[in-house]
C-alpha atoms as a PDB file:
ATOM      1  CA  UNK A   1       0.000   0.000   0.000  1.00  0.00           C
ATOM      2  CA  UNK A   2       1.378   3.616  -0.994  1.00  0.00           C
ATOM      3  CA  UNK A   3       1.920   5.958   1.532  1.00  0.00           C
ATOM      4  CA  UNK A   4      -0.875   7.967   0.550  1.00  0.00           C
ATOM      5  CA  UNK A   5      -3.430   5.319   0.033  1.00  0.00           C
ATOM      6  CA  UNK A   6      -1.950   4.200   3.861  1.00  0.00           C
ATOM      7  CA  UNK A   7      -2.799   7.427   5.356  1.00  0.00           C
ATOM      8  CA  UNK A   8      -6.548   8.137   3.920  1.00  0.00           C
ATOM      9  CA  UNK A   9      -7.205   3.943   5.190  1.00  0.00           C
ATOM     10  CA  UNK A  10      -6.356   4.869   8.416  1.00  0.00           C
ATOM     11  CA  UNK A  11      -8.058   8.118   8.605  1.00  0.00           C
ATOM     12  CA  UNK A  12     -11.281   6.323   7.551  1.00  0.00           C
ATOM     13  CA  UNK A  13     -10.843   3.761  10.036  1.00  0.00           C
ATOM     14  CA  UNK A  14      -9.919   6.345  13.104  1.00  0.00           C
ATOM     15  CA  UNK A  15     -13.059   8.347  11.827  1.00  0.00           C
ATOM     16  CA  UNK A  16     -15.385   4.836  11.624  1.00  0.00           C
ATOM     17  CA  UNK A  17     -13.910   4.111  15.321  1.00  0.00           C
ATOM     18  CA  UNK A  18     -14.914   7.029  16.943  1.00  0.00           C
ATOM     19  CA  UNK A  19     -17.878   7.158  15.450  1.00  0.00           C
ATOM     20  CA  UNK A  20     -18.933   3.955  16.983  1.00  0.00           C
ATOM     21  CA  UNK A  21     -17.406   4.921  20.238  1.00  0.00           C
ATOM     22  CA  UNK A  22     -19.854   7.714  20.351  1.00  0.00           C
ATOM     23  CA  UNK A  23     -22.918   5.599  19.716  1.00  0.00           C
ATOM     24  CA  UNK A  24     -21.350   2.964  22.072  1.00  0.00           C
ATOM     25  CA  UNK A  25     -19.717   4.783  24.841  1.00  0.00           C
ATOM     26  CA  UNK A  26     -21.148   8.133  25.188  1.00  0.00           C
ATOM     27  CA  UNK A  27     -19.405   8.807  28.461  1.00  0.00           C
ATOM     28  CA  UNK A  28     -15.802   8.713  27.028  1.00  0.00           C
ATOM     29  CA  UNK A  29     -14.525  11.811  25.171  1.00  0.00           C
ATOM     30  CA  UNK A  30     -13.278  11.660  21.819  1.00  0.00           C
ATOM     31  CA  UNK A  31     -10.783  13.895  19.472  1.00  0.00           C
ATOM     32  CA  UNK A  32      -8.963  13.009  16.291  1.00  0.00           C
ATOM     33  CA  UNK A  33      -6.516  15.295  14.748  1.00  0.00           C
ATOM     34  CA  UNK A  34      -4.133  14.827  12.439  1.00  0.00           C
ATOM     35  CA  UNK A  35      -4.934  11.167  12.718  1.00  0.00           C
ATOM     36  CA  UNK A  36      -4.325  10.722  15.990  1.00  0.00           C
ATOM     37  CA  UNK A  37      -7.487   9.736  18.129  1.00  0.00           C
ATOM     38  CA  UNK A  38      -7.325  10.681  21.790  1.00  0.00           C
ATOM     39  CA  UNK A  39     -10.037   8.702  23.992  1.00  0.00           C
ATOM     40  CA  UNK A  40     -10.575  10.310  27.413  1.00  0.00           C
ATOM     41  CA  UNK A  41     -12.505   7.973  30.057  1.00  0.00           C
ATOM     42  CA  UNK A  42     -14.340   8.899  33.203  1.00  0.00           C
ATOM     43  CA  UNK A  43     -11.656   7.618  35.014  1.00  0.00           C
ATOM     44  CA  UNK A  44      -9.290  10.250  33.069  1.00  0.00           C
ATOM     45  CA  UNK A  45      -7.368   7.677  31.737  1.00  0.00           C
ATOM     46  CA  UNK A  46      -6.568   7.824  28.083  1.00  0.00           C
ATOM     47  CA  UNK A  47      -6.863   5.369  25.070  1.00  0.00           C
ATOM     48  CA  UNK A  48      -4.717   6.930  21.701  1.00  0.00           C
ATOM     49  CA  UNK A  49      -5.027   5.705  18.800  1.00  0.00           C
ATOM     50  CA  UNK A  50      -2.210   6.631  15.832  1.00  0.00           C
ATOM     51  CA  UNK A  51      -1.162   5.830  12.632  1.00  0.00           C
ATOM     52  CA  UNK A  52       2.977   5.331  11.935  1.00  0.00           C
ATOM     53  CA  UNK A  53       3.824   5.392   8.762  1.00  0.00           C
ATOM     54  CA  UNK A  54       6.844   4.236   8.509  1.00  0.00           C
ATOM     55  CA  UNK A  55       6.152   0.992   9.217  1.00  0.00           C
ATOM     56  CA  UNK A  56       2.648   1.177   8.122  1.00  0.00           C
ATOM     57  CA  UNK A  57       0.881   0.384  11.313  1.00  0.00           C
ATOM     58  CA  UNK A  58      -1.412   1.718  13.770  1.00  0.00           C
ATOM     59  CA  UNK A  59      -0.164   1.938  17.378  1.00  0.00           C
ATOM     60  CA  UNK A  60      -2.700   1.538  20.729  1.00  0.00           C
ATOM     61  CA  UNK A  61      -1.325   3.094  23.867  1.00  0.00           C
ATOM     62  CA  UNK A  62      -2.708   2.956  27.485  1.00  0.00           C
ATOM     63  CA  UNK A  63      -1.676   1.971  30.830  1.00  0.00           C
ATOM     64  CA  UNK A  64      -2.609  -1.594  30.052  1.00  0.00           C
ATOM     65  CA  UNK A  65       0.446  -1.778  27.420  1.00  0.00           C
ATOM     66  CA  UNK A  66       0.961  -1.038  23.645  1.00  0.00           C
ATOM     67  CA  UNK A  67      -0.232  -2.893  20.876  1.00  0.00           C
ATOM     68  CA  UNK A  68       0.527  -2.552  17.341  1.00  0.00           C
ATOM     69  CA  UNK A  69      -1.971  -3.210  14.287  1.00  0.00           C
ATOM     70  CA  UNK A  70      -0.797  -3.764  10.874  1.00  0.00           C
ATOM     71  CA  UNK A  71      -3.486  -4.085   7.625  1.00  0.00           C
ATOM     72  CA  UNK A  72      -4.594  -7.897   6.757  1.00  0.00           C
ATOM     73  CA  UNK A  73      -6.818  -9.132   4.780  1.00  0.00           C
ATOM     74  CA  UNK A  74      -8.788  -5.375   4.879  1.00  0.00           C
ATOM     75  CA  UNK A  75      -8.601  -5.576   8.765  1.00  0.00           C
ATOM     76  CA  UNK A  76      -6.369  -4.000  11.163  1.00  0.00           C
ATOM     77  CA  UNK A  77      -4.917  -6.945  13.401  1.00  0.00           C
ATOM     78  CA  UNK A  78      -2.344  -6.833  16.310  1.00  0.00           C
ATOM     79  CA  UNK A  79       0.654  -8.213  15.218  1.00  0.00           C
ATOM     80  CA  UNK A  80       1.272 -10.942  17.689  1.00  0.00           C
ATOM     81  CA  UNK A  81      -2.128 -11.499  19.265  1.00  0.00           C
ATOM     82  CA  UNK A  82      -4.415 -11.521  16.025  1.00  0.00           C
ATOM     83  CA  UNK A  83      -7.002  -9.596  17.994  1.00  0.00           C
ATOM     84  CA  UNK A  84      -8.484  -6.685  15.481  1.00  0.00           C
ATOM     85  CA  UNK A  85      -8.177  -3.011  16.179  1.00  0.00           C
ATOM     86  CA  UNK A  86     -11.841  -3.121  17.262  1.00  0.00           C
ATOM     87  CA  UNK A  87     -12.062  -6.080  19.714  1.00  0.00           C
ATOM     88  CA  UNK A  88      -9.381  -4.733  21.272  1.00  0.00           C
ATOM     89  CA  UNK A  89     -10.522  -1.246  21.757  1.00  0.00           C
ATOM     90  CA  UNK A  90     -14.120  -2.450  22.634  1.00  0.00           C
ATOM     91  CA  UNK A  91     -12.220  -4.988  25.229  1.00  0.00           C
ATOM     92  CA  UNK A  92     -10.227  -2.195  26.788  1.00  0.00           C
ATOM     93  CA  UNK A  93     -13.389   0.210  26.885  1.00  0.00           C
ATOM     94  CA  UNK A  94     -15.367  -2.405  28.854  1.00  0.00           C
ATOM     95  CA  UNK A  95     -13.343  -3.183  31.439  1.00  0.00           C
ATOM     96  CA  UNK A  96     -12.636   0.581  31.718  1.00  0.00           C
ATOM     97  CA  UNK A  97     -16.210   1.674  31.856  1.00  0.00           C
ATOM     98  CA  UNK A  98     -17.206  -1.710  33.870  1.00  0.00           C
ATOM     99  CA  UNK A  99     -19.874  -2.558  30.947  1.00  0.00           C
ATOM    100  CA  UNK A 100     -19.882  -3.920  27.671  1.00  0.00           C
ATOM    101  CA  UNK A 101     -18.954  -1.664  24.841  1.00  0.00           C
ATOM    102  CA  UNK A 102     -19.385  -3.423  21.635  1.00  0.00           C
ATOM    103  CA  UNK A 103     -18.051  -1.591  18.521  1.00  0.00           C
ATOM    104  CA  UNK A 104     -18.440  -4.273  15.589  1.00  0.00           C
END
Protein backbone atom coordinates (compact mmCIF):
# COMPACT_ATOMS: atom_id res chain seq x y z
CA UNK A 1 0.00 0.00 0.00
CA UNK A 2 1.38 3.62 -0.99
CA UNK A 3 1.92 5.96 1.53
CA UNK A 4 -0.87 7.97 0.55
CA UNK A 5 -3.43 5.32 0.03
CA UNK A 6 -1.95 4.20 3.86
CA UNK A 7 -2.80 7.43 5.36
CA UNK A 8 -6.55 8.14 3.92
CA UNK A 9 -7.20 3.94 5.19
CA UNK A 10 -6.36 4.87 8.42
CA UNK A 11 -8.06 8.12 8.61
CA UNK A 12 -11.28 6.32 7.55
CA UNK A 13 -10.84 3.76 10.04
CA UNK A 14 -9.92 6.35 13.10
CA UNK A 15 -13.06 8.35 11.83
CA UNK A 16 -15.38 4.84 11.62
CA UNK A 17 -13.91 4.11 15.32
CA UNK A 18 -14.91 7.03 16.94
CA UNK A 19 -17.88 7.16 15.45
CA UNK A 20 -18.93 3.95 16.98
CA UNK A 21 -17.41 4.92 20.24
CA UNK A 22 -19.85 7.71 20.35
CA UNK A 23 -22.92 5.60 19.72
CA UNK A 24 -21.35 2.96 22.07
CA UNK A 25 -19.72 4.78 24.84
CA UNK A 26 -21.15 8.13 25.19
CA UNK A 27 -19.41 8.81 28.46
CA UNK A 28 -15.80 8.71 27.03
CA UNK A 29 -14.52 11.81 25.17
CA UNK A 30 -13.28 11.66 21.82
CA UNK A 31 -10.78 13.90 19.47
CA UNK A 32 -8.96 13.01 16.29
CA UNK A 33 -6.52 15.29 14.75
CA UNK A 34 -4.13 14.83 12.44
CA UNK A 35 -4.93 11.17 12.72
CA UNK A 36 -4.33 10.72 15.99
CA UNK A 37 -7.49 9.74 18.13
CA UNK A 38 -7.32 10.68 21.79
CA UNK A 39 -10.04 8.70 23.99
CA UNK A 40 -10.57 10.31 27.41
CA UNK A 41 -12.50 7.97 30.06
CA UNK A 42 -14.34 8.90 33.20
CA UNK A 43 -11.66 7.62 35.01
CA UNK A 44 -9.29 10.25 33.07
CA UNK A 45 -7.37 7.68 31.74
CA UNK A 46 -6.57 7.82 28.08
CA UNK A 47 -6.86 5.37 25.07
CA UNK A 48 -4.72 6.93 21.70
CA UNK A 49 -5.03 5.70 18.80
CA UNK A 50 -2.21 6.63 15.83
CA UNK A 51 -1.16 5.83 12.63
CA UNK A 52 2.98 5.33 11.93
CA UNK A 53 3.82 5.39 8.76
CA UNK A 54 6.84 4.24 8.51
CA UNK A 55 6.15 0.99 9.22
CA UNK A 56 2.65 1.18 8.12
CA UNK A 57 0.88 0.38 11.31
CA UNK A 58 -1.41 1.72 13.77
CA UNK A 59 -0.16 1.94 17.38
CA UNK A 60 -2.70 1.54 20.73
CA UNK A 61 -1.32 3.09 23.87
CA UNK A 62 -2.71 2.96 27.48
CA UNK A 63 -1.68 1.97 30.83
CA UNK A 64 -2.61 -1.59 30.05
CA UNK A 65 0.45 -1.78 27.42
CA UNK A 66 0.96 -1.04 23.64
CA UNK A 67 -0.23 -2.89 20.88
CA UNK A 68 0.53 -2.55 17.34
CA UNK A 69 -1.97 -3.21 14.29
CA UNK A 70 -0.80 -3.76 10.87
CA UNK A 71 -3.49 -4.09 7.62
CA UNK A 72 -4.59 -7.90 6.76
CA UNK A 73 -6.82 -9.13 4.78
CA UNK A 74 -8.79 -5.37 4.88
CA UNK A 75 -8.60 -5.58 8.76
CA UNK A 76 -6.37 -4.00 11.16
CA UNK A 77 -4.92 -6.95 13.40
CA UNK A 78 -2.34 -6.83 16.31
CA UNK A 79 0.65 -8.21 15.22
CA UNK A 80 1.27 -10.94 17.69
CA UNK A 81 -2.13 -11.50 19.26
CA UNK A 82 -4.41 -11.52 16.02
CA UNK A 83 -7.00 -9.60 17.99
CA UNK A 84 -8.48 -6.69 15.48
CA UNK A 85 -8.18 -3.01 16.18
CA UNK A 86 -11.84 -3.12 17.26
CA UNK A 87 -12.06 -6.08 19.71
CA UNK A 88 -9.38 -4.73 21.27
CA UNK A 89 -10.52 -1.25 21.76
CA UNK A 90 -14.12 -2.45 22.63
CA UNK A 91 -12.22 -4.99 25.23
CA UNK A 92 -10.23 -2.19 26.79
CA UNK A 93 -13.39 0.21 26.88
CA UNK A 94 -15.37 -2.40 28.85
CA UNK A 95 -13.34 -3.18 31.44
CA UNK A 96 -12.64 0.58 31.72
CA UNK A 97 -16.21 1.67 31.86
CA UNK A 98 -17.21 -1.71 33.87
CA UNK A 99 -19.87 -2.56 30.95
CA UNK A 100 -19.88 -3.92 27.67
CA UNK A 101 -18.95 -1.66 24.84
CA UNK A 102 -19.38 -3.42 21.64
CA UNK A 103 -18.05 -1.59 18.52
CA UNK A 104 -18.44 -4.27 15.59
Amino acid sequence: MNAQSFAVTVENTLNDLQNRIEVSAPEVESDLVDSVLTLLLPDDSQIIINRQEAVQQVWLACSDGPARFARQDGIWRNSQTGESLEDAVSRLLSLRLDHPVALD
